[in-house]
N, C-alpha and C. Protein backbone atom coordinates (compact mmCIF):
# COMPACT_ATOMS: atom_id res chain seq x y z
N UNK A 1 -11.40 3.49 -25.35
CA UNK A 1 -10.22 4.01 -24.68
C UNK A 1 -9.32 2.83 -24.31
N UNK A 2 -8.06 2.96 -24.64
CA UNK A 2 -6.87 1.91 -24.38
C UNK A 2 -6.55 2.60 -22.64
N UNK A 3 -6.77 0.71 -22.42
CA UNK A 3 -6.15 1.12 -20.78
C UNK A 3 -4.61 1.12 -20.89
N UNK A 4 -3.80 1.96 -19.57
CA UNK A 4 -3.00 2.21 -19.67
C UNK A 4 -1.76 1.33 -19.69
N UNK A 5 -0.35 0.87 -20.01
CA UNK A 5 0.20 0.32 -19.88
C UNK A 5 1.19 0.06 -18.96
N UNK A 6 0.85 -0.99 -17.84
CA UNK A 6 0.83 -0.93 -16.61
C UNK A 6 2.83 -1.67 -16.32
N UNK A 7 3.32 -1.78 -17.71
CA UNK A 7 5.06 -1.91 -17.27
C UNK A 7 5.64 -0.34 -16.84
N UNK A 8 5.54 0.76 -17.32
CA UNK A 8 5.97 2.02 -16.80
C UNK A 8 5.21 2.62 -15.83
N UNK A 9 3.61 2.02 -15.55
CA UNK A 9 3.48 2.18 -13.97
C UNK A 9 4.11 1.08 -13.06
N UNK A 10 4.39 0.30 -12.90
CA UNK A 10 5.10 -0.86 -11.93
C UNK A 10 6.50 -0.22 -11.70
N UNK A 11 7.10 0.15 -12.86
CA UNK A 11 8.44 1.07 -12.80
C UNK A 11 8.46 1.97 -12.12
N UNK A 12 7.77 3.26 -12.42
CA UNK A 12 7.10 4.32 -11.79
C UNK A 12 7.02 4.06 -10.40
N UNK A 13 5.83 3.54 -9.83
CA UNK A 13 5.61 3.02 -8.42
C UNK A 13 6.65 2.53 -7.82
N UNK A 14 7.38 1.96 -7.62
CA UNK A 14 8.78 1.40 -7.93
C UNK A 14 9.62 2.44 -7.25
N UNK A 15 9.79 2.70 -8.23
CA UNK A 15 11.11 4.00 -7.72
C UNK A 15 10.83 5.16 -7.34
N UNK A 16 9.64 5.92 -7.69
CA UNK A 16 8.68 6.71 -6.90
C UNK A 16 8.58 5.91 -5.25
N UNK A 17 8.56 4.78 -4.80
CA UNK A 17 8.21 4.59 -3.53
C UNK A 17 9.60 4.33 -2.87
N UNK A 18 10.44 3.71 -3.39
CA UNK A 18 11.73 3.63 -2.94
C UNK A 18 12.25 5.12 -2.25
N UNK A 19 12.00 5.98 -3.46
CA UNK A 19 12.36 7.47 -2.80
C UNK A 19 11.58 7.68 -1.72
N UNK A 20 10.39 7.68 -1.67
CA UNK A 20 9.40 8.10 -0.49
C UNK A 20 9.88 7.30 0.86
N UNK A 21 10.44 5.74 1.20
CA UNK A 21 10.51 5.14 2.30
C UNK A 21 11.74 5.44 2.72
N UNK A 22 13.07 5.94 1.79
CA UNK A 22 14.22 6.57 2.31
C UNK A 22 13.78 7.67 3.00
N UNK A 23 13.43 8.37 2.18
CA UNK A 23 13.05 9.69 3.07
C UNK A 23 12.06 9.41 4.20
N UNK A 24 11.45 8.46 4.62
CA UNK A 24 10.53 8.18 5.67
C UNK A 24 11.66 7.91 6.96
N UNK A 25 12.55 6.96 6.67
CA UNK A 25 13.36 6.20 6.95
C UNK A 25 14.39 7.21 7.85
N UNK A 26 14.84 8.53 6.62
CA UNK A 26 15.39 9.92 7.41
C UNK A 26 14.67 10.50 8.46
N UNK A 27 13.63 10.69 8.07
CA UNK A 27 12.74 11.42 8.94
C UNK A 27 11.92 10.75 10.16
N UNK A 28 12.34 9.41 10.55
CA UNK A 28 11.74 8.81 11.25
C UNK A 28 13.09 7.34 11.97
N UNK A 29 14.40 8.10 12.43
CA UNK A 29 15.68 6.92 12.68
C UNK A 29 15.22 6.17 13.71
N UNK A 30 14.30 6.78 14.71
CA UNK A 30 14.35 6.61 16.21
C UNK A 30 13.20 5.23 16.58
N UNK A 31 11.95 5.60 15.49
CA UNK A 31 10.86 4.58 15.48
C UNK A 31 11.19 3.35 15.01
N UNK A 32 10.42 2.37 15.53
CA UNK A 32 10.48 1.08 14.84
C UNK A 32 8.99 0.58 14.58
N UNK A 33 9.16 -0.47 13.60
CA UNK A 33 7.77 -0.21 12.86
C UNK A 33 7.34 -2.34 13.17
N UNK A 34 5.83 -2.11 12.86
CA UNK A 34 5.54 -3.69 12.76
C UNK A 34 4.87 -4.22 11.27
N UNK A 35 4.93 -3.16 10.48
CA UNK A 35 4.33 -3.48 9.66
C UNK A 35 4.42 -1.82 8.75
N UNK A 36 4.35 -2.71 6.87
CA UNK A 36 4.56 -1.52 6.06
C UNK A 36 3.34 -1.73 4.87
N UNK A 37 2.72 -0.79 4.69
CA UNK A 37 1.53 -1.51 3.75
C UNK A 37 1.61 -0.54 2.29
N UNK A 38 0.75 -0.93 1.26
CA UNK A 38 0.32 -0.54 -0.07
C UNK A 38 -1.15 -0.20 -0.28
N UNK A 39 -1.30 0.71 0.48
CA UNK A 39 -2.93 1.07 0.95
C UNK A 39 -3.44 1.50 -0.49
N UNK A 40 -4.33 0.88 -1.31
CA UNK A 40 -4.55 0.59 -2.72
C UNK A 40 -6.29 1.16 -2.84
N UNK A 41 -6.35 2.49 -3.66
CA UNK A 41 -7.44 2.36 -4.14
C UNK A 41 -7.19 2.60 -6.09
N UNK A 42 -6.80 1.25 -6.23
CA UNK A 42 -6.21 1.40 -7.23
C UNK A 42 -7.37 2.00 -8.78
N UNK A 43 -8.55 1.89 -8.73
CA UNK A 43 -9.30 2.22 -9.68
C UNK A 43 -9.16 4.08 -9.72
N UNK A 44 -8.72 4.42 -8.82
CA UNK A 44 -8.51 5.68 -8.86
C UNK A 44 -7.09 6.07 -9.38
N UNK A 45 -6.25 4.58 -9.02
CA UNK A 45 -4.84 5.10 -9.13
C UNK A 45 -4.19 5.91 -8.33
N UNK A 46 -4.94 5.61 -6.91
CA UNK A 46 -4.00 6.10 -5.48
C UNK A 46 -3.24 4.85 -5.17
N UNK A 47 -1.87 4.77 -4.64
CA UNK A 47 -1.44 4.15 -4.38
C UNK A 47 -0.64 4.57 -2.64
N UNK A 48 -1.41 4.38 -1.39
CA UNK A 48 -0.61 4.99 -0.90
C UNK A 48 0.39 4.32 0.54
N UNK A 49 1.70 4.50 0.75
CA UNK A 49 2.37 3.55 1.50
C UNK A 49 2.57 4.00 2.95
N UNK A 50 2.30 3.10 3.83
CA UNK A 50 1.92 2.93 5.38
C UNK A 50 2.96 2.56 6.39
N UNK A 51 3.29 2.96 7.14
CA UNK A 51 3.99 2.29 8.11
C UNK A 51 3.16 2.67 9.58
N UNK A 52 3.64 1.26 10.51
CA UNK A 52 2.38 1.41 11.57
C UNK A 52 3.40 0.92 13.12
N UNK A 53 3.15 1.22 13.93
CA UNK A 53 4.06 0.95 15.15
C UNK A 53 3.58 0.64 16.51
N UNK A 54 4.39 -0.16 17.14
CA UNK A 54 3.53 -1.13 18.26
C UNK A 54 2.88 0.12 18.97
N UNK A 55 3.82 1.08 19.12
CA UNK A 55 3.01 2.61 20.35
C UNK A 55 1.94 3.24 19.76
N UNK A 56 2.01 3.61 18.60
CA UNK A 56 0.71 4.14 17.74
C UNK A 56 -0.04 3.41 17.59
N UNK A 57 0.03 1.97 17.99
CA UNK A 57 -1.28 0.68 17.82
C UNK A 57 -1.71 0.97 18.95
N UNK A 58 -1.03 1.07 20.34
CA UNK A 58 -1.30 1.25 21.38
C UNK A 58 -2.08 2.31 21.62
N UNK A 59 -1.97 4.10 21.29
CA UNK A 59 -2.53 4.73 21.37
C UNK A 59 -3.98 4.66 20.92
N UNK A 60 -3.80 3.91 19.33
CA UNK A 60 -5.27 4.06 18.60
C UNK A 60 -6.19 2.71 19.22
N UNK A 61 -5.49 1.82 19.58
CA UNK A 61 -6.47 0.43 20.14
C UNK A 61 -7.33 1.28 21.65
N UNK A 62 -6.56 1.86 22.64
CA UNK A 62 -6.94 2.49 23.69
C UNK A 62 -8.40 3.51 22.89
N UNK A 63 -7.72 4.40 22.34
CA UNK A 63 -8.58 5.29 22.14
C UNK A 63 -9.99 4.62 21.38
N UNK A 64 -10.08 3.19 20.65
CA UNK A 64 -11.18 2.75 19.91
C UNK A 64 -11.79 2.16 21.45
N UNK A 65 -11.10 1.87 22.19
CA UNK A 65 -11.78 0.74 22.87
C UNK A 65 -12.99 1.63 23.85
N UNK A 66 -12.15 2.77 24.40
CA UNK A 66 -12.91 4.20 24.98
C UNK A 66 -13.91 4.72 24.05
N UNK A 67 -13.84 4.90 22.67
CA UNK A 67 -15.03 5.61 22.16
C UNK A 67 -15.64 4.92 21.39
N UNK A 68 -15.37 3.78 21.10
CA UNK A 68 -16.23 2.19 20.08
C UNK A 68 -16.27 1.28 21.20
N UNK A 69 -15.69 0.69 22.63
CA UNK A 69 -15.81 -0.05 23.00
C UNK A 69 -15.48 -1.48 22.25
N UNK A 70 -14.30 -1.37 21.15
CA UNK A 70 -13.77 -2.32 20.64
C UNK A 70 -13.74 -3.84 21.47
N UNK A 71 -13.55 -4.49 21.02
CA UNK A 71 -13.12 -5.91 21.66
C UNK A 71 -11.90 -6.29 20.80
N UNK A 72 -11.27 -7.81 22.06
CA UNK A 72 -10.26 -8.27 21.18
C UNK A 72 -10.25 -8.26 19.50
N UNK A 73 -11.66 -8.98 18.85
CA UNK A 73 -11.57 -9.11 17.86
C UNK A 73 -11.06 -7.94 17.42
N UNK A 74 -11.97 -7.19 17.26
CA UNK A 74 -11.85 -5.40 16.90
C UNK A 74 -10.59 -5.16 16.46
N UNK A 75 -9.77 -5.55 17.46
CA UNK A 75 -8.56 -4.99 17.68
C UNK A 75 -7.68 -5.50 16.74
N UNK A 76 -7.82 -6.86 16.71
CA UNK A 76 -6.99 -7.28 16.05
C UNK A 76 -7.30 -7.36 14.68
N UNK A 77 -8.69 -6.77 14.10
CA UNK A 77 -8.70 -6.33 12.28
C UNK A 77 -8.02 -5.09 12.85
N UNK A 78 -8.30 -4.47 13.78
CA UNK A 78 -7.87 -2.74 13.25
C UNK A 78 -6.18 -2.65 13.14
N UNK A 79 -5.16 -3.81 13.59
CA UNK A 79 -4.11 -3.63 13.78
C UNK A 79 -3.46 -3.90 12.34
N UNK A 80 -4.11 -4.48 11.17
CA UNK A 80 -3.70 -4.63 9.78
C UNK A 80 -4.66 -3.51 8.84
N UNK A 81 -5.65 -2.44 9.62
CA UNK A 81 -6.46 -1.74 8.90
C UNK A 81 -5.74 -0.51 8.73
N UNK A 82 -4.55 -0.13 7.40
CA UNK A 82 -4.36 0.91 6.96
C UNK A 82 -4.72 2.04 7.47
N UNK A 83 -6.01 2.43 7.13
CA UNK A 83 -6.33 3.46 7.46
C UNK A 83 -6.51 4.25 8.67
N UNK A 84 -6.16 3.07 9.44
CA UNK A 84 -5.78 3.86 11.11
C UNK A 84 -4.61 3.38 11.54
N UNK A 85 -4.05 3.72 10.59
CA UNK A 85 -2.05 3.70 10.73
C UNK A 85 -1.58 4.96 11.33
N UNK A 86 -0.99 4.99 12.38
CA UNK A 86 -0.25 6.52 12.41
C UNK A 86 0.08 7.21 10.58
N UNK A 87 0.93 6.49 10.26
CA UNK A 87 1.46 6.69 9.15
C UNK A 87 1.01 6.31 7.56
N UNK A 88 -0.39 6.68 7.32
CA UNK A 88 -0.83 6.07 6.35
C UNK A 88 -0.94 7.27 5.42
N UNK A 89 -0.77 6.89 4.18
CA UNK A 89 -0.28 7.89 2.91
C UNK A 89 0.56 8.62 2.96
N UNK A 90 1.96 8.37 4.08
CA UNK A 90 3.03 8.99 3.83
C UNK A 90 3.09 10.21 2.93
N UNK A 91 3.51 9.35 1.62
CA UNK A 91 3.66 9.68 0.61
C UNK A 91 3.15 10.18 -0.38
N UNK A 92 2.09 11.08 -0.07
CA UNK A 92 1.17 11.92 -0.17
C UNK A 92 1.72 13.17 0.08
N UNK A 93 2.56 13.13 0.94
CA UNK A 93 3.30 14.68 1.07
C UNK A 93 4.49 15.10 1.06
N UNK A 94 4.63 14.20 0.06
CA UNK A 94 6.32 14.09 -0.16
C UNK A 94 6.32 14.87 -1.55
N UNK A 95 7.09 15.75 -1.76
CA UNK A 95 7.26 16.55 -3.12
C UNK A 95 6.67 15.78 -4.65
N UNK A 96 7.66 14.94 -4.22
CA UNK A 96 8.51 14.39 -5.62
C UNK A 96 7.34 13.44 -6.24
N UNK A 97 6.48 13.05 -4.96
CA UNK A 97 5.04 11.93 -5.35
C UNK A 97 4.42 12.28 -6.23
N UNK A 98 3.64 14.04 -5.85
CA UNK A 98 2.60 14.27 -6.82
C UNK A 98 3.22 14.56 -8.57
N UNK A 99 4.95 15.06 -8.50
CA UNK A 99 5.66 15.31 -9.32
C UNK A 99 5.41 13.91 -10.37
N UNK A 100 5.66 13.20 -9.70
CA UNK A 100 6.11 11.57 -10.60
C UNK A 100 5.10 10.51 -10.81
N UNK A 101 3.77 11.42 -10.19
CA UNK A 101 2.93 10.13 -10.16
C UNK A 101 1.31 10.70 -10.58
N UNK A 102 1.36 11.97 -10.60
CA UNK A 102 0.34 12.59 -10.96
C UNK A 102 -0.64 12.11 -12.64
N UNK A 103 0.73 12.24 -13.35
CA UNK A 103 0.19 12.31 -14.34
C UNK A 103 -0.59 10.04 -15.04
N UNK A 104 0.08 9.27 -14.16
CA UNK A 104 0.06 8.16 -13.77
C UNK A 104 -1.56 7.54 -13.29
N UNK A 105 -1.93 8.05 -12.46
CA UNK A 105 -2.55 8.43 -11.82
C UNK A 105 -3.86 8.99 -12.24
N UNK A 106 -3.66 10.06 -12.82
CA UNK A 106 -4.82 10.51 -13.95
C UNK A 106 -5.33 9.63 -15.01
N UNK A 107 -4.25 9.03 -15.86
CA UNK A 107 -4.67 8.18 -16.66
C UNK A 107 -5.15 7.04 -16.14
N UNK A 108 -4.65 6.53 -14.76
CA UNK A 108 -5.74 4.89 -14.34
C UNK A 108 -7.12 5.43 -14.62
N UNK A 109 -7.15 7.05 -13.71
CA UNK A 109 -8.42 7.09 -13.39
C UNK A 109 -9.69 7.24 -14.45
N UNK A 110 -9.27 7.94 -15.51
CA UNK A 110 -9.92 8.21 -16.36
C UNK A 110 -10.25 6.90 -17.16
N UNK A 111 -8.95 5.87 -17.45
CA UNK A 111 -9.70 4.70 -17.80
C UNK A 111 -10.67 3.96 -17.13
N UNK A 112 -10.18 3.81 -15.98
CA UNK A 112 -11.59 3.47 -15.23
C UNK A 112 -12.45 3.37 -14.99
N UNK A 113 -12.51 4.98 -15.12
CA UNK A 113 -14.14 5.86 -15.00
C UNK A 113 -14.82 6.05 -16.01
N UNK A 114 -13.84 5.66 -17.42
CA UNK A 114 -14.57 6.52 -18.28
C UNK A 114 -16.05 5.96 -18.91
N UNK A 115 -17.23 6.58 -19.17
CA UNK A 115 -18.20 5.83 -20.07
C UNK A 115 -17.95 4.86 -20.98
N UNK A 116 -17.10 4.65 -21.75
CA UNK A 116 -16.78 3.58 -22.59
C UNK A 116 -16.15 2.49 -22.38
N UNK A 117 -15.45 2.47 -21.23
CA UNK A 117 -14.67 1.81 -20.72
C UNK A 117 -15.91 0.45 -19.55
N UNK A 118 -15.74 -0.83 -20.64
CA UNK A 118 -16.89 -1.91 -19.87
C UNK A 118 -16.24 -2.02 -18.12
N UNK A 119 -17.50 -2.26 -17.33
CA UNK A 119 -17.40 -2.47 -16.39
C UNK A 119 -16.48 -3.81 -16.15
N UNK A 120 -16.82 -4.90 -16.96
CA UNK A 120 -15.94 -5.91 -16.05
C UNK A 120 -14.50 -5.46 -16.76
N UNK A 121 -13.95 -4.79 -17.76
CA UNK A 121 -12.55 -4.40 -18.10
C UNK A 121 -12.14 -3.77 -17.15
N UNK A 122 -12.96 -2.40 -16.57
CA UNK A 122 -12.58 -2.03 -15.14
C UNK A 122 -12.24 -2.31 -14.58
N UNK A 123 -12.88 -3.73 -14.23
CA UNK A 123 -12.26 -4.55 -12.78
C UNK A 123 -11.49 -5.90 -13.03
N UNK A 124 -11.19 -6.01 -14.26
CA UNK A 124 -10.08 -6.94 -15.12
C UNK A 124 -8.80 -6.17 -14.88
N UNK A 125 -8.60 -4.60 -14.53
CA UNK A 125 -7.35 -3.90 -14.99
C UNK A 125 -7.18 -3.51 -13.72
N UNK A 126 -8.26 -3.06 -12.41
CA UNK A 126 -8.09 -2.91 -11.60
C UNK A 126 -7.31 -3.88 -10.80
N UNK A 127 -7.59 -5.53 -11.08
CA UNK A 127 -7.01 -6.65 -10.16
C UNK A 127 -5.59 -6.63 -11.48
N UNK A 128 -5.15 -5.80 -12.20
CA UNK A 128 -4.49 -6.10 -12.76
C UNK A 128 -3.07 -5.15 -11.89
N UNK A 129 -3.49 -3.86 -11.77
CA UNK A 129 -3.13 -2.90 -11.14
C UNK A 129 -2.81 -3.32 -9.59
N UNK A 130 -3.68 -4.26 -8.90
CA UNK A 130 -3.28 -4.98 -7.78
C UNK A 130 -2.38 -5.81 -7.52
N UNK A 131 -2.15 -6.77 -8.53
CA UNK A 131 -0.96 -7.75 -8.89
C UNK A 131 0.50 -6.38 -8.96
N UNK A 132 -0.04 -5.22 -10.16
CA UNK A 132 1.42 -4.56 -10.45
C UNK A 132 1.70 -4.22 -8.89
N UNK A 133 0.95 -3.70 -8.22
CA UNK A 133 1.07 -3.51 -6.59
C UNK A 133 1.70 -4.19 -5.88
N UNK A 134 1.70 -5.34 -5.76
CA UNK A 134 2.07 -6.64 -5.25
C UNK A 134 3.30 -6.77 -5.62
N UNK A 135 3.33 -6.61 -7.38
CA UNK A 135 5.31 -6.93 -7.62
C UNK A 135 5.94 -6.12 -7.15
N UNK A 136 5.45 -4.54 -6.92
CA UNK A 136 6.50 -3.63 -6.59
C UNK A 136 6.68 -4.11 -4.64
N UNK A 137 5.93 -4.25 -4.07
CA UNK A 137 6.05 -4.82 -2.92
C UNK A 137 6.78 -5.58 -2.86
N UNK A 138 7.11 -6.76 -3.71
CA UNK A 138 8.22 -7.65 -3.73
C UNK A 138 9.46 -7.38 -4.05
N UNK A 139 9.14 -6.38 -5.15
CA UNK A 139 10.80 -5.50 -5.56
C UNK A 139 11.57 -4.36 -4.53
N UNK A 140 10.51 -4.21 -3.70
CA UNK A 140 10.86 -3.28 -2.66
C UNK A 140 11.57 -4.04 -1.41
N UNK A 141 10.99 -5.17 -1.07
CA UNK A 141 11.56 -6.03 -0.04
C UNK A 141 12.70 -6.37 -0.79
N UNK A 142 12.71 -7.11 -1.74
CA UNK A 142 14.19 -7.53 -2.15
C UNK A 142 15.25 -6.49 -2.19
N UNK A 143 14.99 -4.75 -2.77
CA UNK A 143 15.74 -3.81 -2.86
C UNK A 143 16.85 -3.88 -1.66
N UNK A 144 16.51 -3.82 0.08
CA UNK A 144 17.24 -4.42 0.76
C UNK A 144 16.65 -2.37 1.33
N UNK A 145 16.05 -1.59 1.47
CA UNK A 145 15.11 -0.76 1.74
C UNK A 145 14.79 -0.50 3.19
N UNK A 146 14.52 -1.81 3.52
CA UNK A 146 13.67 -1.95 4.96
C UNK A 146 14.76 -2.13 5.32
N UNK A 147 16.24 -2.44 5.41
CA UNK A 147 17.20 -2.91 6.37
C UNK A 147 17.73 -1.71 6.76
N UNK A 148 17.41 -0.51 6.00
CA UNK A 148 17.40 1.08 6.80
C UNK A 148 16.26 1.39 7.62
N UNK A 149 14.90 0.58 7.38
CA UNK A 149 13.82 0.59 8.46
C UNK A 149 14.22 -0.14 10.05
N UNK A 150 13.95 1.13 10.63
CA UNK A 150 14.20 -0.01 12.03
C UNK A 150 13.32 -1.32 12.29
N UNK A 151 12.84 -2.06 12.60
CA UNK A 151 11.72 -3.26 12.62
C UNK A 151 11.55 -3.95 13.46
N UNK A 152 10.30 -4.60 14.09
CA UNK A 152 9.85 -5.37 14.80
C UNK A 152 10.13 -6.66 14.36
N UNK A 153 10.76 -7.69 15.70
CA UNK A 153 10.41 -9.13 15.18
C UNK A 153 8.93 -9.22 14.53
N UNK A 154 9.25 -10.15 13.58
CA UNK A 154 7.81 -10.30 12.77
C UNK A 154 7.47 -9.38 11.74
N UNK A 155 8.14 -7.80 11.45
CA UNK A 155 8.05 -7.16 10.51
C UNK A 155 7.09 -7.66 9.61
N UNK A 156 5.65 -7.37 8.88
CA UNK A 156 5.11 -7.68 7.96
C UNK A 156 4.62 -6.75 7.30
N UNK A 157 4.29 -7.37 5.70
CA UNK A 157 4.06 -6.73 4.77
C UNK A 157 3.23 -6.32 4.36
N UNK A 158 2.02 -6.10 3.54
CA UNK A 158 0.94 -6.14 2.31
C UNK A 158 0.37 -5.24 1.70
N UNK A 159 -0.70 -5.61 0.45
CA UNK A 159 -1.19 -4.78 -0.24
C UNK A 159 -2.64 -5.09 -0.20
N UNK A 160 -3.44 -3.59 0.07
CA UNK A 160 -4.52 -4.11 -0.35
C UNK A 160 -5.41 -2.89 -0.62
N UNK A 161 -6.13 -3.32 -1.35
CA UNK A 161 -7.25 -2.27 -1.78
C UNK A 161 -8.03 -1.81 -1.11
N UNK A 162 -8.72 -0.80 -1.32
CA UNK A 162 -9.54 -0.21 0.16
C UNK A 162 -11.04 -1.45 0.39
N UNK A 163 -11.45 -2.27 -0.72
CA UNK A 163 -12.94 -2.69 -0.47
C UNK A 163 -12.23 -4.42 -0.16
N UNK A 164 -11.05 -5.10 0.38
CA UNK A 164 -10.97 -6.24 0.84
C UNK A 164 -10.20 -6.23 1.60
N UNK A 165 -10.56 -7.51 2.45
CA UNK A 165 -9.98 -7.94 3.61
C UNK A 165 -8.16 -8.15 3.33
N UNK A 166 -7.49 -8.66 4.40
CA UNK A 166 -6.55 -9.11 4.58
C UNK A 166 -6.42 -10.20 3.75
N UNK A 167 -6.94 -11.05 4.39
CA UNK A 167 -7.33 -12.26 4.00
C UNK A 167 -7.15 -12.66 2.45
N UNK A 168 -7.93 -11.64 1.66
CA UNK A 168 -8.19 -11.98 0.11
C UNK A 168 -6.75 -11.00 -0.41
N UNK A 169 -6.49 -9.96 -0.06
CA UNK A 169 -5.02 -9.10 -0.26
C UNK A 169 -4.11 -10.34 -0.12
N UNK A 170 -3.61 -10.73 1.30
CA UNK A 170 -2.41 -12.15 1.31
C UNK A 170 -2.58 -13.33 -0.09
N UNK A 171 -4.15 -13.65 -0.55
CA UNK A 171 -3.93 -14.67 -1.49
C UNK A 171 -3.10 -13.85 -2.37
N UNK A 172 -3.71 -12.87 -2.98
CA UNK A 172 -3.36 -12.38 -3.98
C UNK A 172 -1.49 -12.23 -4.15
N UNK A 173 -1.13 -11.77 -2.90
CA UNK A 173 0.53 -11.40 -2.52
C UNK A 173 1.24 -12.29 -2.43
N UNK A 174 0.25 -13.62 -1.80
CA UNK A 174 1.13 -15.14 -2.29
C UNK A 174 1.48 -15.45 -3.77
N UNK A 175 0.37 -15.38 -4.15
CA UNK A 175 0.55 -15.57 -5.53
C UNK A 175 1.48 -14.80 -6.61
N UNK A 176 1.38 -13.81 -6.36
CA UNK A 176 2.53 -12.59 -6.94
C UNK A 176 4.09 -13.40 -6.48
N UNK A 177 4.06 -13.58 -5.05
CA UNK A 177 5.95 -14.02 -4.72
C UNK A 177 5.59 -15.60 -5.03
N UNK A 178 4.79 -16.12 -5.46
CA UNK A 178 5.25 -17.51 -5.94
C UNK A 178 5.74 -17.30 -7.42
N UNK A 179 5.21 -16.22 -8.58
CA UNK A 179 5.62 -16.29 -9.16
C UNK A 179 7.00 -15.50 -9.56
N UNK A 180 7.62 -14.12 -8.41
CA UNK A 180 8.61 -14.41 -8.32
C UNK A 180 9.73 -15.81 -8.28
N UNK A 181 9.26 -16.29 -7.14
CA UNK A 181 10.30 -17.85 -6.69
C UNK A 181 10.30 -18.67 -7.83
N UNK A 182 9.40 -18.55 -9.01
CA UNK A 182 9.73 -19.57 -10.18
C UNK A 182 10.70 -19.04 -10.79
């Protein structure tokens, strides 16, 4: 099985997400945000985009600290951890997503998954699919997008897959906008 050809998904993702953060952007004038993410389980070919806010950090840090007894540390992975974003997979329920991205989507997955398809090609196309992640993140900041987002000093960015840290996501996102800047 030929994996898929990941220039008309980068496109795709692209302008599929551009639409989704305008319309976030409508539906949300009043909030301001500290951070916008690319919550990535890309071997599946979910791609899904986050926005997170100092009061909804506030609510969810309180509420971990009461029923996990969090600590500073705690706190401060859970404040870059996607998945306890107020706003994580947006774009999941936006019309036009499953319209434009469905069929996208199907095909990562099936290459992925499929029996024939070698394990390390899997995860050769998966970090390949992470990089395309990464450019559209960069094409999205440059679009000029977020300057309809309201924002926190410090506004930050990233992408990352559901099984790594911050940490290893930022190398990867450096590396993507260095090779923009060449």
């Amino acid at each position: 099985m030929k994996a898929p050809d990941l220039a008309p998904i980068e496109e795709q993702l692209f302008a599929l997400s551009l639409v989704s953060i305008r319309q976030f952007n409508d539906e949300h004038p009043d909030e301001s945000f500290y951070g916008f993410g690319i919550d990535c389980m890309a071997d599946s070919g979910m791609f899904l985009l986050c926005f997170n806010s100092e009061a909804a950090f506030a609510e969810t840090a309180k509420e971990y600290i009461e029923r996990f007894q969090y600590s500073a540390a705690d706190l401060a992975a859970l404040k870059t951890n996607f998945g306890d974003w107020k706003y994580q997979d947006f774009n999941q329920d936006q019309p036009h997503w499953e319209a434009g991205w469905g069929a996208y989507r199907d095909a990562i997955e099936a290459y992925t998954f499929a029996d024939e398809t070698e394990i390390e090609e899997a995860h050769a196309y998966v970090e390949q699919l992470m990089r395309c992640a990464c450019r559209v993140l960069v094409q999205i900041e440059r679009s000029g997008v977020f300057e309809r987002t309201k924002t926190d000093p410090g506004f930050t960015t990233a992408v990352m897959d559901h099984d790594e840290t911050l940490q290893e996501a930022t190398v990867r996102l450096n590396s993507v906008r260095a090779e923009f800047n060449d």
